[in-house]
Each structure stands twice: as C-alpha cells, then as structure tokens.
C-alpha atoms as a PDB file:
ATOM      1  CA  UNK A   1    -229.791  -4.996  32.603  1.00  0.00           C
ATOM      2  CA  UNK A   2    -227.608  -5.173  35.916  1.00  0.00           C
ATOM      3  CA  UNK A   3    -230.620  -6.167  38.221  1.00  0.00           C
ATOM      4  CA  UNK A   4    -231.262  -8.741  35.292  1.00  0.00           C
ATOM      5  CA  UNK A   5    -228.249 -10.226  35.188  1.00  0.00           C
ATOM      6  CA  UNK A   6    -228.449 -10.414  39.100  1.00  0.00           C
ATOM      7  CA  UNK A   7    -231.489 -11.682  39.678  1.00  0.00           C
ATOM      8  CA  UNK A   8    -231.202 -14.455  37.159  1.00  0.00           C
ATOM      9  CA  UNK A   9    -227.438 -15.809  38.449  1.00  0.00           C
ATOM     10  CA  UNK A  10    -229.226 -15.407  41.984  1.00  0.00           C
ATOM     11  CA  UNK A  11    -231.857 -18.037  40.713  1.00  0.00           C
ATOM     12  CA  UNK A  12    -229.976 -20.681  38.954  1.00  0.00           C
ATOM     13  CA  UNK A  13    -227.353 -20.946  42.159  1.00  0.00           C
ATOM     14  CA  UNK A  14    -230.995 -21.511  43.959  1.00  0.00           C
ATOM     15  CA  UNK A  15    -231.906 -23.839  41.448  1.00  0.00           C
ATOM     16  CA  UNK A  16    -228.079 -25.720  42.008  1.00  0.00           C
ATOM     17  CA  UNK A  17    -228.525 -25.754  45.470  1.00  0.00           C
ATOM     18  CA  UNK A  18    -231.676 -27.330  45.096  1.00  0.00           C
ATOM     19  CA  UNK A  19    -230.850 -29.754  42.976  1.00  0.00           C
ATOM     20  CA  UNK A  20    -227.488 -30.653  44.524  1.00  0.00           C
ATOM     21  CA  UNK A  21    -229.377 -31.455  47.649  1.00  0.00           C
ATOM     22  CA  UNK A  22    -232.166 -33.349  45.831  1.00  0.00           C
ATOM     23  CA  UNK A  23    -229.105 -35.388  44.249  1.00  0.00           C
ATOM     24  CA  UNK A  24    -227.064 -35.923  46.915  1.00  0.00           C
ATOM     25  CA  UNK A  25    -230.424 -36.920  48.818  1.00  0.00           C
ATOM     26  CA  UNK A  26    -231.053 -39.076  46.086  1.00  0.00           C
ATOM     27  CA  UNK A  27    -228.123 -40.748  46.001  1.00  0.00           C
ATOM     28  CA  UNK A  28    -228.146 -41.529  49.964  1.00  0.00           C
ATOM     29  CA  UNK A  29    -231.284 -43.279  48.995  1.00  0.00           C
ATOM     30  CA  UNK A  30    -229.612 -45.404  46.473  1.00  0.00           C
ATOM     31  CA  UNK A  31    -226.193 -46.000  49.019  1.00  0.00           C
ATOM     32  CA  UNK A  32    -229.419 -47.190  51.407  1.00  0.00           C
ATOM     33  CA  UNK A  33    -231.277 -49.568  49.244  1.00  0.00           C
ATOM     34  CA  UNK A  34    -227.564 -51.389  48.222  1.00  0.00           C
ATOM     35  CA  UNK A  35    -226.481 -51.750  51.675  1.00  0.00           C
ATOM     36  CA  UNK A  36    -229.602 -52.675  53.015  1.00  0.00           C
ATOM     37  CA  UNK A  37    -230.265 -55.394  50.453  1.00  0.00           C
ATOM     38  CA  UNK A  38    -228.444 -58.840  52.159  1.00  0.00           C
ATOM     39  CA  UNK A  39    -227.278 -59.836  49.198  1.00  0.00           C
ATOM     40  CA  UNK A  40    -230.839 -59.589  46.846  1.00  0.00           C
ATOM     41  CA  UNK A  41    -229.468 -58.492  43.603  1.00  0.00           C
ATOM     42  CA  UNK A  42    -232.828 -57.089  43.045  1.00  0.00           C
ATOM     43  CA  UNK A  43    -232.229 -55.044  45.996  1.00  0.00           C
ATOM     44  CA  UNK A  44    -228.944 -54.245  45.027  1.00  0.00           C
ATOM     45  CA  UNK A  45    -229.507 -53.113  41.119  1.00  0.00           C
ATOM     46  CA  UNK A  46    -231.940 -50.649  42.473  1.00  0.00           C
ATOM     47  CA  UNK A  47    -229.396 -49.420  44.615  1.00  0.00           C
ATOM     48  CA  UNK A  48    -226.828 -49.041  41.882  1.00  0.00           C
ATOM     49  CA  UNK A  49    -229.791 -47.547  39.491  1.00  0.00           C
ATOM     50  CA  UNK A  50    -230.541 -45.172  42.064  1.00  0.00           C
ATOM     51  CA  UNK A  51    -226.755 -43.865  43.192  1.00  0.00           C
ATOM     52  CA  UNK A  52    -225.963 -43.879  39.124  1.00  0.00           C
ATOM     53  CA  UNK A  53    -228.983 -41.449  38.605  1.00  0.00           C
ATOM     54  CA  UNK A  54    -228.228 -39.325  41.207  1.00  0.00           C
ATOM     55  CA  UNK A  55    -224.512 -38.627  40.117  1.00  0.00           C
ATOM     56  CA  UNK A  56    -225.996 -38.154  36.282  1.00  0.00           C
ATOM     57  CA  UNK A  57    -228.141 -35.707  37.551  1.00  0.00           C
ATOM     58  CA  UNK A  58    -225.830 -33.917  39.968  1.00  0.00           C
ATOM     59  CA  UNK A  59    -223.166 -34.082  36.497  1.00  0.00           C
ATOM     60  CA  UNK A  60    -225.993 -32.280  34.367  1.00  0.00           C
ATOM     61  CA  UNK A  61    -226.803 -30.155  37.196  1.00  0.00           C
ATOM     62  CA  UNK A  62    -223.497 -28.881  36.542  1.00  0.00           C
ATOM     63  CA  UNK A  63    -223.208 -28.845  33.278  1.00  0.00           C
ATOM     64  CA  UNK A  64    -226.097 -26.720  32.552  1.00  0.00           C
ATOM     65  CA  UNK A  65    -224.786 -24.084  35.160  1.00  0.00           C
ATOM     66  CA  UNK A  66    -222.068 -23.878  33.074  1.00  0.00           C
ATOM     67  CA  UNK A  67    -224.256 -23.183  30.224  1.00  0.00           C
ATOM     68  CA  UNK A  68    -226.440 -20.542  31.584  1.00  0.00           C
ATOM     69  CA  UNK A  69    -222.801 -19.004  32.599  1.00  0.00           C
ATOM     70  CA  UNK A  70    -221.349 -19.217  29.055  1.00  0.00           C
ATOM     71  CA  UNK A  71    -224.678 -17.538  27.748  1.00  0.00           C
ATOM     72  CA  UNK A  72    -225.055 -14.769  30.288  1.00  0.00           C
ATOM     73  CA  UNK A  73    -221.313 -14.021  29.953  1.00  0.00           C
ATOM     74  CA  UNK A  74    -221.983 -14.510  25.608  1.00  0.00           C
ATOM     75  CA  UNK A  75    -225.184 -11.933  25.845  1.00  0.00           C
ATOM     76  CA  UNK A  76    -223.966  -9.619  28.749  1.00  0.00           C
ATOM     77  CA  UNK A  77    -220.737  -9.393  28.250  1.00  0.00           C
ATOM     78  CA  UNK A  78    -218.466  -6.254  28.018  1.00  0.00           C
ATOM     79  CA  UNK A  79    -218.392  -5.096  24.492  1.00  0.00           C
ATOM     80  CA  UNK A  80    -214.507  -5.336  22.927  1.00  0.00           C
ATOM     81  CA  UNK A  81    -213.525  -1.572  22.246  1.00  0.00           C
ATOM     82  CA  UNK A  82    -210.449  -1.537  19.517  1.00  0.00           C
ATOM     83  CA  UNK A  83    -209.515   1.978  20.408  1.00  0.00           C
ATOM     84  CA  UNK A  84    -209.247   1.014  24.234  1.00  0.00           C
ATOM     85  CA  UNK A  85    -205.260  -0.240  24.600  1.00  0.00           C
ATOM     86  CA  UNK A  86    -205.566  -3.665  26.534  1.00  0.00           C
ATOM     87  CA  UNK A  87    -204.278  -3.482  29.915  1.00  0.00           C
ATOM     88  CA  UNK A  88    -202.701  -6.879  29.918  1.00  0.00           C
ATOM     89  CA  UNK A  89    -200.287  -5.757  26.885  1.00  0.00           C
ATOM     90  CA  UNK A  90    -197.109  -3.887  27.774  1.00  0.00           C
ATOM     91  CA  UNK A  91    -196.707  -0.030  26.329  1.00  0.00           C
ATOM     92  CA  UNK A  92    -193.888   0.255  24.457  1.00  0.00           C
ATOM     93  CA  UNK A  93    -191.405   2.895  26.093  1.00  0.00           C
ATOM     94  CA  UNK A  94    -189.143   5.017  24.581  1.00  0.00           C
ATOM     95  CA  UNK A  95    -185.428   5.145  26.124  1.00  0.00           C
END
C-alpha cells in the first residue's frame, strides 16, 4: 500500500508540473496577444480570454491537488487507536 501511495503522489506532482507549465505557458501566450494587439480590442479580448483561462486552469490545477491530497490522506491514513495516549496531551504527574 506504501509503493501505492508513492507512486500515485509521485504522478499527480508530474501531472502539476505539467500543467503549471502548460498554464503559465498559456498565459504568456495570452500576456503576448494583449500587448501585441495596438490597440484592436479584438486583439486585446483574446488576450484577456487567454491570460483569464490560464489562471482558471492553473487555480483548478490546484485545487484538485488538494483533493487527491485530502483523499489519499482520507483512505490511507493512520488508523485512530483509543488505547494509544496522544502524544500532544500532557500526562498527568503525581507530586
């Protein structure tokens, strides 16, 4: 279940990186078209289109990481033991 675990967290911050470059690529495009346009507003709402895209991807990039974390933390998580004393809790001592 380890090698699991591993393999898929190895794939999705592939699949981040990919995308994150895609989407920053993306939206280099877009900065391109708007600057290049000379005042077309044509020109110009493509630009815009294109760097508003980009960030919404990039945004739900992110958001599903944060998914696939929740779910692999929700499914592979350490099971809570209620004989095991929690470590963050203070003993009480006697004296």
């Amino acid at each position: 279940m380890e090698q699991l675990t591993q393999t898929i967290s190895n794939l999705v911050g592939i699949l981040l990186g990919v995308v994150g470059a895609v989407g920053v690529g993306f939206f280099i495009y877009g900065a391109y078209l708007y600057l290049t346009a000379s005042g077309a507003p044509h020109q110009m709402e493509r630009g815009k289109s294109a760097m508003m895209t980009a960030l919404a991807g990039i945004v739900l990039a992110m958001v599903a990481y944060g998914v696939v974390e929740l779910v692999m933390n929700a499914v592979v998580g350490s099971p809570v033991d209620p004989n095991v004393p929690n470590p963050a809790t203070p003993t009480p001592t006697s004296g």
